[in-house]
C-alpha atoms as a PDB file:
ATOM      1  CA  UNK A   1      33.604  82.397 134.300  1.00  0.00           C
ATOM      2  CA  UNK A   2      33.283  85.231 132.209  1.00  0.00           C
ATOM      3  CA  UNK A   3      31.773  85.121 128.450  1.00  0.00           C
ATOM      4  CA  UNK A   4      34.222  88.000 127.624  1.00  0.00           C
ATOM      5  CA  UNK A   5      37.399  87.767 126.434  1.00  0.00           C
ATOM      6  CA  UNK A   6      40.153  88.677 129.240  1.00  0.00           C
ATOM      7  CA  UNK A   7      41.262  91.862 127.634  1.00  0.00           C
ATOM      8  CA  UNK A   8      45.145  91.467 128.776  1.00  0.00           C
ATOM      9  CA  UNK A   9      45.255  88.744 126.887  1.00  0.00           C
ATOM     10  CA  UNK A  10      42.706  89.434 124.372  1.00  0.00           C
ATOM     11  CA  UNK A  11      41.806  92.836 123.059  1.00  0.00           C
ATOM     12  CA  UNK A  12      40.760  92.837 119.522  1.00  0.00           C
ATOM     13  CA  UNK A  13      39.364  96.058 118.968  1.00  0.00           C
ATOM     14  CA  UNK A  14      42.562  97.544 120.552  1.00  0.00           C
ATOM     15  CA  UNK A  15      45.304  95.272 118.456  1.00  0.00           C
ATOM     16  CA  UNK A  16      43.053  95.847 115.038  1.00  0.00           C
ATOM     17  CA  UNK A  17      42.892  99.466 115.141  1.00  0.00           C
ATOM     18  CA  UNK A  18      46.301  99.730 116.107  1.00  0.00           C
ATOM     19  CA  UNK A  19      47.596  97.410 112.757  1.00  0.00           C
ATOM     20  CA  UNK A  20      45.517  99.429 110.511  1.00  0.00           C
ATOM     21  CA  UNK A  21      46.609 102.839 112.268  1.00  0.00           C
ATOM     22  CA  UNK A  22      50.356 101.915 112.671  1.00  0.00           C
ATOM     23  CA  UNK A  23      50.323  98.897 109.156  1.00  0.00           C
ATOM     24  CA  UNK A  24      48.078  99.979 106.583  1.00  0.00           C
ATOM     25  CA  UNK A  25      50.661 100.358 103.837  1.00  0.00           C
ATOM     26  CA  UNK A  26      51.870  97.280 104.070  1.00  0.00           C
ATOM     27  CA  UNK A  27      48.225  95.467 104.795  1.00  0.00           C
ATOM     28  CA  UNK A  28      47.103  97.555 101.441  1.00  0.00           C
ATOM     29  CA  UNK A  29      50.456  96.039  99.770  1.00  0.00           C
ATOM     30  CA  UNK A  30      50.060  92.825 100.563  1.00  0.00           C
ATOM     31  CA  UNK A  31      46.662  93.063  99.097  1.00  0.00           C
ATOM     32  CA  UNK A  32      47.994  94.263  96.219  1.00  0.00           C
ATOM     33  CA  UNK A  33      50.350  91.388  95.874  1.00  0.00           C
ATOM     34  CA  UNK A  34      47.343  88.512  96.368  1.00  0.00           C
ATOM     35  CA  UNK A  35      45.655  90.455  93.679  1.00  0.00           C
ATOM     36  CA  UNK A  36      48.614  90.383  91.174  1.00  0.00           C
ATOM     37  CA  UNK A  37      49.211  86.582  92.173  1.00  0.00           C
ATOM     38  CA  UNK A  38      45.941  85.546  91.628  1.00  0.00           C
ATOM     39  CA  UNK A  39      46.359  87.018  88.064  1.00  0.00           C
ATOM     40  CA  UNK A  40      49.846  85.848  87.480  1.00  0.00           C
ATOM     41  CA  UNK A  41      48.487  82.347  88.454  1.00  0.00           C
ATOM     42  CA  UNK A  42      45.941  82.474  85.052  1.00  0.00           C
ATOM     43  CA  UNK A  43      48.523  84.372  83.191  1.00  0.00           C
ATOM     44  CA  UNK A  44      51.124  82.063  83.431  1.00  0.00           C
ATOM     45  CA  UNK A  45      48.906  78.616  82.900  1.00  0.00           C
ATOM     46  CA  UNK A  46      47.726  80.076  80.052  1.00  0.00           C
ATOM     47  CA  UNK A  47      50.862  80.660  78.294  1.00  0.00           C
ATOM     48  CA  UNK A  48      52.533  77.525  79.623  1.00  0.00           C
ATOM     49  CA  UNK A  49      52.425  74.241  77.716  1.00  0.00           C
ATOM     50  CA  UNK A  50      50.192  72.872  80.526  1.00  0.00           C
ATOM     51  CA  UNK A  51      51.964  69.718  81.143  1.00  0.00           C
ATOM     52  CA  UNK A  52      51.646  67.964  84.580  1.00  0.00           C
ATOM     53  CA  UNK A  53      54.793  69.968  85.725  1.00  0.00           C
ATOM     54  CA  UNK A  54      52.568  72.984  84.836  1.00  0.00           C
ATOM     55  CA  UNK A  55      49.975  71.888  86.671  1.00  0.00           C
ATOM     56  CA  UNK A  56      51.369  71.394  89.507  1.00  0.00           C
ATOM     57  CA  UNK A  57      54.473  74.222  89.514  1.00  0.00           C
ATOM     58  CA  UNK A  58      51.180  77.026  88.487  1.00  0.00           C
ATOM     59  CA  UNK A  59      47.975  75.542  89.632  1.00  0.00           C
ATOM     60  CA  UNK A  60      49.025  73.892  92.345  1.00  0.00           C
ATOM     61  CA  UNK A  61      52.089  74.939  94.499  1.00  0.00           C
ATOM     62  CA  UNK A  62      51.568  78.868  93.159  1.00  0.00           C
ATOM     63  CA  UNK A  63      48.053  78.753  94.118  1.00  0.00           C
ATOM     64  CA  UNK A  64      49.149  77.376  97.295  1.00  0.00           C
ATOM     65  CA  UNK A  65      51.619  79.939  97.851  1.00  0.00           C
ATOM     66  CA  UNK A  66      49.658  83.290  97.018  1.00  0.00           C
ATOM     67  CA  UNK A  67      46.514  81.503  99.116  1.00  0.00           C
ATOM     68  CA  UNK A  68      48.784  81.611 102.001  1.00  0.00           C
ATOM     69  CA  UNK A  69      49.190  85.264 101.622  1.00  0.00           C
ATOM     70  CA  UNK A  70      46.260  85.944 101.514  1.00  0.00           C
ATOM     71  CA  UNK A  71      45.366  84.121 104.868  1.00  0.00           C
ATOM     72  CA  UNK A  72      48.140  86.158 105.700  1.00  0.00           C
ATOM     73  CA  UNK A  73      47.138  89.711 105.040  1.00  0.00           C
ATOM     74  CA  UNK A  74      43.695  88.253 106.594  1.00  0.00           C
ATOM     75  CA  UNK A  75      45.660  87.717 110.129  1.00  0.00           C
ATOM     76  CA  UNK A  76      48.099  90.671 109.799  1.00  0.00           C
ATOM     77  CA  UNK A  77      44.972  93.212 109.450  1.00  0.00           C
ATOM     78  CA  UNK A  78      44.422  91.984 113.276  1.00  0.00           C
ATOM     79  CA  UNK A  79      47.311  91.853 114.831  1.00  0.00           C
ATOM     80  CA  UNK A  80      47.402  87.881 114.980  1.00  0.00           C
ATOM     81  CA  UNK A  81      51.263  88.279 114.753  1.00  0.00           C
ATOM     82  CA  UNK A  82      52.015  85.052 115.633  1.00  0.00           C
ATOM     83  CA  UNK A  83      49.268  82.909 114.045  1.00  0.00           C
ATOM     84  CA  UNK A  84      50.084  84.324 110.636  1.00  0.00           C
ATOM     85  CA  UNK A  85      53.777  83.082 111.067  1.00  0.00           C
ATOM     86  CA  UNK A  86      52.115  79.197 110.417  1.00  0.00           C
ATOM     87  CA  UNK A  87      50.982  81.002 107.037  1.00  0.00           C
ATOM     88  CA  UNK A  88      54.933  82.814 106.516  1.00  0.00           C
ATOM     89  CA  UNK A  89      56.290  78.971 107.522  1.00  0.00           C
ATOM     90  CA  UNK A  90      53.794  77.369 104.728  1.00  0.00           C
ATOM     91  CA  UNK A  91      54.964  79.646 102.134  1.00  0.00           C
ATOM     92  CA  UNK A  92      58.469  79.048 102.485  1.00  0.00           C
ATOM     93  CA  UNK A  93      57.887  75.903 101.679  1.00  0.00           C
ATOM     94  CA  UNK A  94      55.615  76.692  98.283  1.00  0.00           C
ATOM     95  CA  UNK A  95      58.701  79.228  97.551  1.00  0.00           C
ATOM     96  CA  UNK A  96      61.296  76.166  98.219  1.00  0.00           C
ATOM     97  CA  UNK A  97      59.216  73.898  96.065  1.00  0.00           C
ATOM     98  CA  UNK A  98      58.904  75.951  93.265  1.00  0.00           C
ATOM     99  CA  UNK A  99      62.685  76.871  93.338  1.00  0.00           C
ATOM    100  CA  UNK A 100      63.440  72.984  93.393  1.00  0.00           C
ATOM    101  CA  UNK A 101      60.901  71.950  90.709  1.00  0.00           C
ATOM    102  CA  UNK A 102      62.211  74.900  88.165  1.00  0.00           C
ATOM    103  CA  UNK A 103      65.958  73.950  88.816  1.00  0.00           C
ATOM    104  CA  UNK A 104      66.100  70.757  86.573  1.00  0.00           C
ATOM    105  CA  UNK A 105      63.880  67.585  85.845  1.00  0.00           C
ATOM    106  CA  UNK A 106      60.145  69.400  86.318  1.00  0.00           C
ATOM    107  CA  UNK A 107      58.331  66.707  84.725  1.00  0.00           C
ATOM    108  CA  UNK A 108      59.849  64.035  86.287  1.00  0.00           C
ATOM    109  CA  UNK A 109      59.430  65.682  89.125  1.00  0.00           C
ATOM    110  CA  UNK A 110      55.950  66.897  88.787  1.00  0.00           C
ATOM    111  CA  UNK A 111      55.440  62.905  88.112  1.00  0.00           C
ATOM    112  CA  UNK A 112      57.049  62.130  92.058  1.00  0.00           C
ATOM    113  CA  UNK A 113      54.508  64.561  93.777  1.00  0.00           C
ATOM    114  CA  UNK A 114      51.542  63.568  91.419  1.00  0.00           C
ATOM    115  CA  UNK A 115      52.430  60.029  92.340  1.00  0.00           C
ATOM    116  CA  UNK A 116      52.609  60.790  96.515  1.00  0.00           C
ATOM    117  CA  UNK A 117      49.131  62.392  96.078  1.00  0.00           C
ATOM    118  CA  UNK A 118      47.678  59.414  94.052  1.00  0.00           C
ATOM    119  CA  UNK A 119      49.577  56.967  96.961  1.00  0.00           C
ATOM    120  CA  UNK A 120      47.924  59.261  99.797  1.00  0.00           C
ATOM    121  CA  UNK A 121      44.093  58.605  98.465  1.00  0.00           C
ATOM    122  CA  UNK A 122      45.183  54.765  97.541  1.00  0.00           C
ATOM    123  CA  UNK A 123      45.823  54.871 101.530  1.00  0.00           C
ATOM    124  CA  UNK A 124      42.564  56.071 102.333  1.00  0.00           C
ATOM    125  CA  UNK A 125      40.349  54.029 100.140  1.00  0.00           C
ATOM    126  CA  UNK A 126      41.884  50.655 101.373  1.00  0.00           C
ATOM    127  CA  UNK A 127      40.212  52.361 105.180  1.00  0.00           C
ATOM    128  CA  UNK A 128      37.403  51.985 103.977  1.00  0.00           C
ATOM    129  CA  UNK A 129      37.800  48.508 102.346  1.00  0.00           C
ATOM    130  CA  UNK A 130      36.034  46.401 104.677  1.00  0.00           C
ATOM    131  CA  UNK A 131      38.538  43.270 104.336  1.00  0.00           C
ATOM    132  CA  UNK A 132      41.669  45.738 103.984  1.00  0.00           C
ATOM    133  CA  UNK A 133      43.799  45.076 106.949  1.00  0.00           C
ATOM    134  CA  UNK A 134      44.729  48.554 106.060  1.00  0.00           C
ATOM    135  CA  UNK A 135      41.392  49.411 107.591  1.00  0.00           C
ATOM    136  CA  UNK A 136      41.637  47.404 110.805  1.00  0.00           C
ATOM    137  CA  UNK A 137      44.380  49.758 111.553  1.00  0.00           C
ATOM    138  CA  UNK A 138      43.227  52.626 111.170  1.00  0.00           C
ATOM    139  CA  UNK A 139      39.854  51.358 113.520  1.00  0.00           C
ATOM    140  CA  UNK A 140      41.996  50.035 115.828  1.00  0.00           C
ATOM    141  CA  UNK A 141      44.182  53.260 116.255  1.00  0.00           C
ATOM    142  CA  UNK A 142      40.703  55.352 116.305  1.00  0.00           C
ATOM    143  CA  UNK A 143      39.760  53.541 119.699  1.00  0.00           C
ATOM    144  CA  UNK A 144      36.480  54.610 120.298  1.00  0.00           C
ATOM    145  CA  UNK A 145      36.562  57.356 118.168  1.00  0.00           C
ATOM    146  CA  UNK A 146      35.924  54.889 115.582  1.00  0.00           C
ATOM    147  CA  UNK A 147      32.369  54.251 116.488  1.00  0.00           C
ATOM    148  CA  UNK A 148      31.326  57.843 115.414  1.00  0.00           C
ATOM    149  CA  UNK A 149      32.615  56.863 112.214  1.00  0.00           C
ATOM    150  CA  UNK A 150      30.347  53.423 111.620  1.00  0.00           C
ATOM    151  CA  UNK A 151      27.516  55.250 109.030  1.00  0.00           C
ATOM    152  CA  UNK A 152      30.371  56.439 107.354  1.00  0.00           C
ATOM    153  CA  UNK A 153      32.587  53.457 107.043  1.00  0.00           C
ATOM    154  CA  UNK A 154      28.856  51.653 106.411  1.00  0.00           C
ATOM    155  CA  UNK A 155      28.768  54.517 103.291  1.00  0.00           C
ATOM    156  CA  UNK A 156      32.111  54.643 101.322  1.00  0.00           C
ATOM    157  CA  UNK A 157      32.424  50.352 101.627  1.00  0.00           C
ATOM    158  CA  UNK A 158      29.863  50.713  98.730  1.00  0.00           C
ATOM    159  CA  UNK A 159      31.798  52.531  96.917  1.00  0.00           C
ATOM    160  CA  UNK A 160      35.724  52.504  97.857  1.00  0.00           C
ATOM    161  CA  UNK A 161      36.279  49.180  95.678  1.00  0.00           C
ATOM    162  CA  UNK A 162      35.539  50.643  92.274  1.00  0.00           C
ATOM    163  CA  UNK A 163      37.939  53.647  93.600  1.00  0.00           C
ATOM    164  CA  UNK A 164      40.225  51.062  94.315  1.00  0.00           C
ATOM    165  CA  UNK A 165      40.085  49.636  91.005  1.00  0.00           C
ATOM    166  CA  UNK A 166      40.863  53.164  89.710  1.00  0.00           C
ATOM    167  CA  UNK A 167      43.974  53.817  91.434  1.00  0.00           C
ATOM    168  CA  UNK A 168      45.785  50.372  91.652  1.00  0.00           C
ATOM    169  CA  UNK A 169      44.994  50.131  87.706  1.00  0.00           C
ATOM    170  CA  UNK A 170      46.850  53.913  87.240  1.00  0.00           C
ATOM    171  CA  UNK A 171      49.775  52.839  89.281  1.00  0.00           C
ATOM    172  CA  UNK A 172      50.394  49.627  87.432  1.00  0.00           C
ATOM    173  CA  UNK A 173      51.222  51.500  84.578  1.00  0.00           C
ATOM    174  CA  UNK A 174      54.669  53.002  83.580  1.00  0.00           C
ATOM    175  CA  UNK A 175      56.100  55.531  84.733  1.00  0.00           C
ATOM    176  CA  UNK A 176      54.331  54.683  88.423  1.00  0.00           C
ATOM    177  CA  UNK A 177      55.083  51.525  88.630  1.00  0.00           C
ATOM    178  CA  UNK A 178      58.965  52.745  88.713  1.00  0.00           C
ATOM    179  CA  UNK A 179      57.927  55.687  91.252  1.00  0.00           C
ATOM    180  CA  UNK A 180      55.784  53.331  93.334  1.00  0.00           C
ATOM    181  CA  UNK A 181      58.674  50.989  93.662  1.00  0.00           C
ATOM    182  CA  UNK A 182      60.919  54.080  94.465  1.00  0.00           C
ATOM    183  CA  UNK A 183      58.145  55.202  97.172  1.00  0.00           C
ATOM    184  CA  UNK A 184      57.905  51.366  98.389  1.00  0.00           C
ATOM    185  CA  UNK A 185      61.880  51.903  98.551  1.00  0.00           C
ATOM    186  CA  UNK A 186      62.445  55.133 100.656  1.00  0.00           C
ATOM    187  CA  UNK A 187      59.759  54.263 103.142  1.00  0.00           C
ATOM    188  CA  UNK A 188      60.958  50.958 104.360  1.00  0.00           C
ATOM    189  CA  UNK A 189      59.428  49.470 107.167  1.00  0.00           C
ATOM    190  CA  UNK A 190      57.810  52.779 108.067  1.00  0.00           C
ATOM    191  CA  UNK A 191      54.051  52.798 108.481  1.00  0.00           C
ATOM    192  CA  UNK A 192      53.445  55.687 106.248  1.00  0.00           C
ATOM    193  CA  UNK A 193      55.369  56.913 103.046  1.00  0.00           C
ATOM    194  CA  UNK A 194      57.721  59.736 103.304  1.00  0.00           C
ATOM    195  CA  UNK A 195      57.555  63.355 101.220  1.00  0.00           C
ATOM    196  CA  UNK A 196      57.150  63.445  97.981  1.00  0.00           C
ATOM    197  CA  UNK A 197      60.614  64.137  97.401  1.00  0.00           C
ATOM    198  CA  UNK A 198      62.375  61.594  99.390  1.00  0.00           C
ATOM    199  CA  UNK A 199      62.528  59.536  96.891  1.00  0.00           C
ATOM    200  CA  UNK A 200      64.573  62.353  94.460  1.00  0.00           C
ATOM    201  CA  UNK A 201      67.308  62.137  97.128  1.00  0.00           C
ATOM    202  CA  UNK A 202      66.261  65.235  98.862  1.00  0.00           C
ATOM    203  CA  UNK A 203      64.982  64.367 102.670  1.00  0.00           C
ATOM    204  CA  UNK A 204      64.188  67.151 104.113  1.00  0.00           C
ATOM    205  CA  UNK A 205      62.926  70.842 103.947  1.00  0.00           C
ATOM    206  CA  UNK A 206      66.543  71.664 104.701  1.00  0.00           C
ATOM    207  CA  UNK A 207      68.472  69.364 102.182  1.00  0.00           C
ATOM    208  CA  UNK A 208      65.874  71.664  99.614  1.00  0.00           C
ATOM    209  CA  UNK A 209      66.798  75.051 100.536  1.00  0.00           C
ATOM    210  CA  UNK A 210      70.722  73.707 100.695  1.00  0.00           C
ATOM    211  CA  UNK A 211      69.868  72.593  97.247  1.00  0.00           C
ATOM    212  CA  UNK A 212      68.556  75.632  95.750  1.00  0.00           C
ATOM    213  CA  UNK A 213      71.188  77.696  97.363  1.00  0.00           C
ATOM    214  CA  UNK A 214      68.382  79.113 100.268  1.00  0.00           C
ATOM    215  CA  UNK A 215      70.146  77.577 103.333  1.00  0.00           C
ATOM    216  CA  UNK A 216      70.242  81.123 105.258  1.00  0.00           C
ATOM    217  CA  UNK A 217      66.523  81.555 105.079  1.00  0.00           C
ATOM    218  CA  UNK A 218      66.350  78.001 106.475  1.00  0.00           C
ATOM    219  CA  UNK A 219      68.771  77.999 109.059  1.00  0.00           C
ATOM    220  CA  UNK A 220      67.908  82.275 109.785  1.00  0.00           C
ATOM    221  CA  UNK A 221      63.425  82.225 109.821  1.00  0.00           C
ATOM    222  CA  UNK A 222      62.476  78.516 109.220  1.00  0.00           C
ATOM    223  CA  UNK A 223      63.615  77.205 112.303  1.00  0.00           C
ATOM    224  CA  UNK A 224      61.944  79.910 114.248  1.00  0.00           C
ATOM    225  CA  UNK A 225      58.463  79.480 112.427  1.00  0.00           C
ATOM    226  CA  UNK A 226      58.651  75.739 112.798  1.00  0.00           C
ATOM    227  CA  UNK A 227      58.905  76.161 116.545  1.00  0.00           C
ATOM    228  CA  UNK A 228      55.895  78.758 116.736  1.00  0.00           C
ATOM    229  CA  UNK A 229      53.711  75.961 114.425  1.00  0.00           C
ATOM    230  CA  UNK A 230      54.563  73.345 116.687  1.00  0.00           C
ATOM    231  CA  UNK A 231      54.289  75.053 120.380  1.00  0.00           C
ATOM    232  CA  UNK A 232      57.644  74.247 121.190  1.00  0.00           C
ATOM    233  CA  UNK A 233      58.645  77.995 122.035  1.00  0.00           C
ATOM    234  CA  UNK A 234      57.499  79.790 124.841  1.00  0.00           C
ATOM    235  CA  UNK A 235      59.086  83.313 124.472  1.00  0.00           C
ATOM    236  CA  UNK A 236      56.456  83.491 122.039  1.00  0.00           C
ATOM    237  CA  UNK A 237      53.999  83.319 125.145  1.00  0.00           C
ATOM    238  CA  UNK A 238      55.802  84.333 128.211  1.00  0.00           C
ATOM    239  CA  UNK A 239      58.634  86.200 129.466  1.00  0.00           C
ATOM    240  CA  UNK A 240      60.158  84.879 132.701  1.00  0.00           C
ATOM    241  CA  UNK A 241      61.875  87.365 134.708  1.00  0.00           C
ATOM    242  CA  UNK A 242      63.700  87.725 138.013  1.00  0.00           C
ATOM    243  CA  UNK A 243      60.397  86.987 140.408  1.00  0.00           C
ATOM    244  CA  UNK A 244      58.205  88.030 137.715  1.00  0.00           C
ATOM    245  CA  UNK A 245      56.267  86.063 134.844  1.00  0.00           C
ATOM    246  CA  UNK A 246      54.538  88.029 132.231  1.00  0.00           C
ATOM    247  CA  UNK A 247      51.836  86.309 129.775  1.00  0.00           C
ATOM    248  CA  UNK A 248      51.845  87.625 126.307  1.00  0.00           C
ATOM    249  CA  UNK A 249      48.930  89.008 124.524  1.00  0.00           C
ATOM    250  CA  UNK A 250      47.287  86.453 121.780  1.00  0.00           C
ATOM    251  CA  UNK A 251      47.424  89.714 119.059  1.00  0.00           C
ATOM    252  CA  UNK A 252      50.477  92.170 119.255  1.00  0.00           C
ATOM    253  CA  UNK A 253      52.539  94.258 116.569  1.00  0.00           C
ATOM    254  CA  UNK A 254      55.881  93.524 118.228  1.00  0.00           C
ATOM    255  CA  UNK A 255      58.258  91.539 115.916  1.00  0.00           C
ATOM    256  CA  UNK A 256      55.865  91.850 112.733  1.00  0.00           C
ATOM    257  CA  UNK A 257      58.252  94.367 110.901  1.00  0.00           C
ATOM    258  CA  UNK A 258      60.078  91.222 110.871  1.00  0.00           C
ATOM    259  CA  UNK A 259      57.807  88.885 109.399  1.00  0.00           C
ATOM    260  CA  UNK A 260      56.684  91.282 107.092  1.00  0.00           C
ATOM    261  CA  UNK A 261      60.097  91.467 105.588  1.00  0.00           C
ATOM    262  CA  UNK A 262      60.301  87.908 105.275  1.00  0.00           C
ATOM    263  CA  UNK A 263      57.191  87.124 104.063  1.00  0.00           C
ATOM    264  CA  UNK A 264      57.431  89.682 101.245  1.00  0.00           C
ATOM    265  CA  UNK A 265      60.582  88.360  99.959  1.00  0.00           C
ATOM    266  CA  UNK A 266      59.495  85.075  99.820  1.00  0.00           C
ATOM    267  CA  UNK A 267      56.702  86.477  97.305  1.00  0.00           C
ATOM    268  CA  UNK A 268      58.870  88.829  95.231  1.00  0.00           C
ATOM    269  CA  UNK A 269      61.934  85.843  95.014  1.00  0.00           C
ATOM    270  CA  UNK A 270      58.789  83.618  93.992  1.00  0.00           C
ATOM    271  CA  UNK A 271      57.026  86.111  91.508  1.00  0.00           C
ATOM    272  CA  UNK A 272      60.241  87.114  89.993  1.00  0.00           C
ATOM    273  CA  UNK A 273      61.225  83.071  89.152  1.00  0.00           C
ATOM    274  CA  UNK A 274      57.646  82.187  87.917  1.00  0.00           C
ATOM    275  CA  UNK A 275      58.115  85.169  85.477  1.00  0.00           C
ATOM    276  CA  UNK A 276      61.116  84.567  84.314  1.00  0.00           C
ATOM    277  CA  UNK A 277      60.386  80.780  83.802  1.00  0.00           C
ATOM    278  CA  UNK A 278      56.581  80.845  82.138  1.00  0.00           C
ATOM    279  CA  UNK A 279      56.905  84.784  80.778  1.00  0.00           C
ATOM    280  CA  UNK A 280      60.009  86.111  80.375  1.00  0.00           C
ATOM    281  CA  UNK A 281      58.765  89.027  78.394  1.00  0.00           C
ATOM    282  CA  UNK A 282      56.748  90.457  81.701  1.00  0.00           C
ATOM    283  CA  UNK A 283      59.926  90.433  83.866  1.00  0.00           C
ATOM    284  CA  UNK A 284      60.679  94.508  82.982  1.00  0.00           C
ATOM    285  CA  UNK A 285      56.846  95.302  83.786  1.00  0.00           C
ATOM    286  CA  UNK A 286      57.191  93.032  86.864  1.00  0.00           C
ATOM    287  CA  UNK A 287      60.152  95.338  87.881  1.00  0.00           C
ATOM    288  CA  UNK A 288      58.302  98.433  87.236  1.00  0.00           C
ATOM    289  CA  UNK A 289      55.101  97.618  89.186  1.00  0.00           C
ATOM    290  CA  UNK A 290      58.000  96.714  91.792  1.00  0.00           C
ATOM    291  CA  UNK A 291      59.278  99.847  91.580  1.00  0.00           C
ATOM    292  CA  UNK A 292      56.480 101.972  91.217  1.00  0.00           C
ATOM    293  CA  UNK A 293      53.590 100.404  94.098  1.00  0.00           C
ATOM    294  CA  UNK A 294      55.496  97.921  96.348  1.00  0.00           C
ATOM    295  CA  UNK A 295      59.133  99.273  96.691  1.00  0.00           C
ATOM    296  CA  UNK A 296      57.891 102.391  98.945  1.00  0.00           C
ATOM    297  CA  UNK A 297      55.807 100.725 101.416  1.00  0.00           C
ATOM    298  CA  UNK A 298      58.409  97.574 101.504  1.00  0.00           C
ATOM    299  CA  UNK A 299      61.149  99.502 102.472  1.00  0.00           C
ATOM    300  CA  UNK A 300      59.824 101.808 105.098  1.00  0.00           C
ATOM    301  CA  UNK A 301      57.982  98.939 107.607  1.00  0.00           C
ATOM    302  CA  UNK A 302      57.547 100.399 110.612  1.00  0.00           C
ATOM    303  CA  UNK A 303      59.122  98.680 113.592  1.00  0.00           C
ATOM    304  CA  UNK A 304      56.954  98.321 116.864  1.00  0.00           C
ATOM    305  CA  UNK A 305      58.378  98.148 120.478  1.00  0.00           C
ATOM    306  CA  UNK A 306      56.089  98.029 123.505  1.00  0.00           C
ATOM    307  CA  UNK A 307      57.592  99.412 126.700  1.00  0.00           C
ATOM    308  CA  UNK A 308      58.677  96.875 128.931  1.00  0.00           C
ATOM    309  CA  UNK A 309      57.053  97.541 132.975  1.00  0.00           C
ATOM    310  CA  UNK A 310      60.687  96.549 133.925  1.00  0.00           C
ATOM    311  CA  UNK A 311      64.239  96.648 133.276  1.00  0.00           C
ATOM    312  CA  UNK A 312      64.884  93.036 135.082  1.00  0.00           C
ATOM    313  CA  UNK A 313      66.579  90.394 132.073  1.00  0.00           C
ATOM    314  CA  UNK A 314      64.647  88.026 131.121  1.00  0.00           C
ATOM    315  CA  UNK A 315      65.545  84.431 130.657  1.00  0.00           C
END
């Protein structure tokens, strides 16, 4: 078998060249946009109060989001249409958050998501508690695996119990005591515990972007990207046709115009509310810059159609 890439499938000296000849705007404007991000993220902390809703709202879920874009821009610059959708899906999600958090209650729940993190490394520590029966588990699910993991496991028993000692001491104070028990609550008999907002009363990426009045988005992109992240749509790979199956390239332009749009508005929606939450004052430069070096190349995406080698409908 051949060490070269099978150029119907994979050409990426072809796909590049073509997204910088037929994209570049909108890859120089989405560089643009990390680079004001990564500023607004210092900006913003440093004029915020710096509580742990700041924390996580600016250095945390922001930093998240505008990292995403970047990846983004990374993947766009080559064509890897549909890889970078796993980046558009992730920050929807850092948009949705950040919508949710700034609506009402941000410390309290800055507190839940601290909390699920703290819960998450309790979880790993007791693996690799030798006399945790958390850890037998997690062996016994490894199978095999688990012998690759022996120096390791031989390794952190030295020093998981102080660890231990750390964490289960920080959750037996108020207020995580009250959260743990509202964790311990919402994940019943289940194995693992559920999102960080479960607990809140909102279950679900959906039952967020209901609650911060960004259903369409959901119900209109999310879906879509969800299905590309988890392999469970093949248009994305084939089109089946009368006698006739065609295999997608890995890197194409086709559809991008769409994600482009999406993506972008996530960012501006997201920019806009961290502004007007942390520095008001900025919002009429915000609009300007808008105006002045985004609005132009946001506008006029160019829309990419391949020619089909036949008219037969696919299904």
């Amino acid at each position: 078998m051949s060490d070269q890439p099978f150029k119907q499938f994979l050409d990426r000296e072809l796909h590049s060249r073509d997204a910088k000849e037929h994209y570049r705007a909108q890859i120089d404007l989405l560089k643009d946009v990390v680079n004001f991000g990564s500023n607004l993220i210092h900006s913003c902390f440093t004029s915020s109060k710096r509580t742990l809703g700041d924390v996580v709202v600016i250095a945390v879920i922001l930093k998240q989001l505008v990292m995403m874009l970047d990846a983004y821009q990374v993947l766009i610059a080559e064509a890897c249409t549909e890889a970078a959708k796993l980046q558009c899906r992730a920050l929807f999600e850092a948009s949705i958050y950040i919508d949710w958090i700034l609506l009402s209650d941000k410390e309290r729940k800055a507190l839940y998501y601290y909390a699920a993190n703290v819960r998450k490394e309790l979880l790993w520590v007791r693996r690799a508690i030798p006399v945790d029966t958390e850890q037998d588990n997690f062996f016994k699910n490894l199978g095999e695996f688990g012998r690759t993991l022996e120096k390791t496991r031989e390794k952190l028993a030295t020093i998981a119990p102080s660890r231990l000692k750390q964490l289960e001491e920080f959750l037996s104070k108020e207020p995580f005591v009250s959260i743990s028990a509202d964790f311990d609550k919402a994940k019943g008999k289940r194995p693992y515990d559920p999102p960080w907002h479960v607990p809140l009363g909102e279950k679900s990426i959906r039952s967020l972007s209901k609650a911060v009045g960004r259903l369409h988005e959901y119900e209109i992109f999310y879906m879509q990207l969800s299905e590309t992240m988890h392999g469970a749509r093949h248009t994305s790979h084939v089109k089946i046709k009368k006698g006739h199956i065609t295999i997608e390239p890995m890197r194409h332009l086709e559809r991008l115009s769409t994600s482009l749009n999406f993506t972008l508005s996530i960012i501006f929606h997201t920019y806009r509310k961290i502004i007007e939450y942390y520095c008001p004052t900025q919002s009429t430069e915000f609009s300007k810059k808008y105006r002045k070096d985004w609005q132009d190349a946001f506008m006029n995406i160019p829309r990419i159609k391949y020619q089909e080698a036949s008219d037969e409908v696919a299904i």
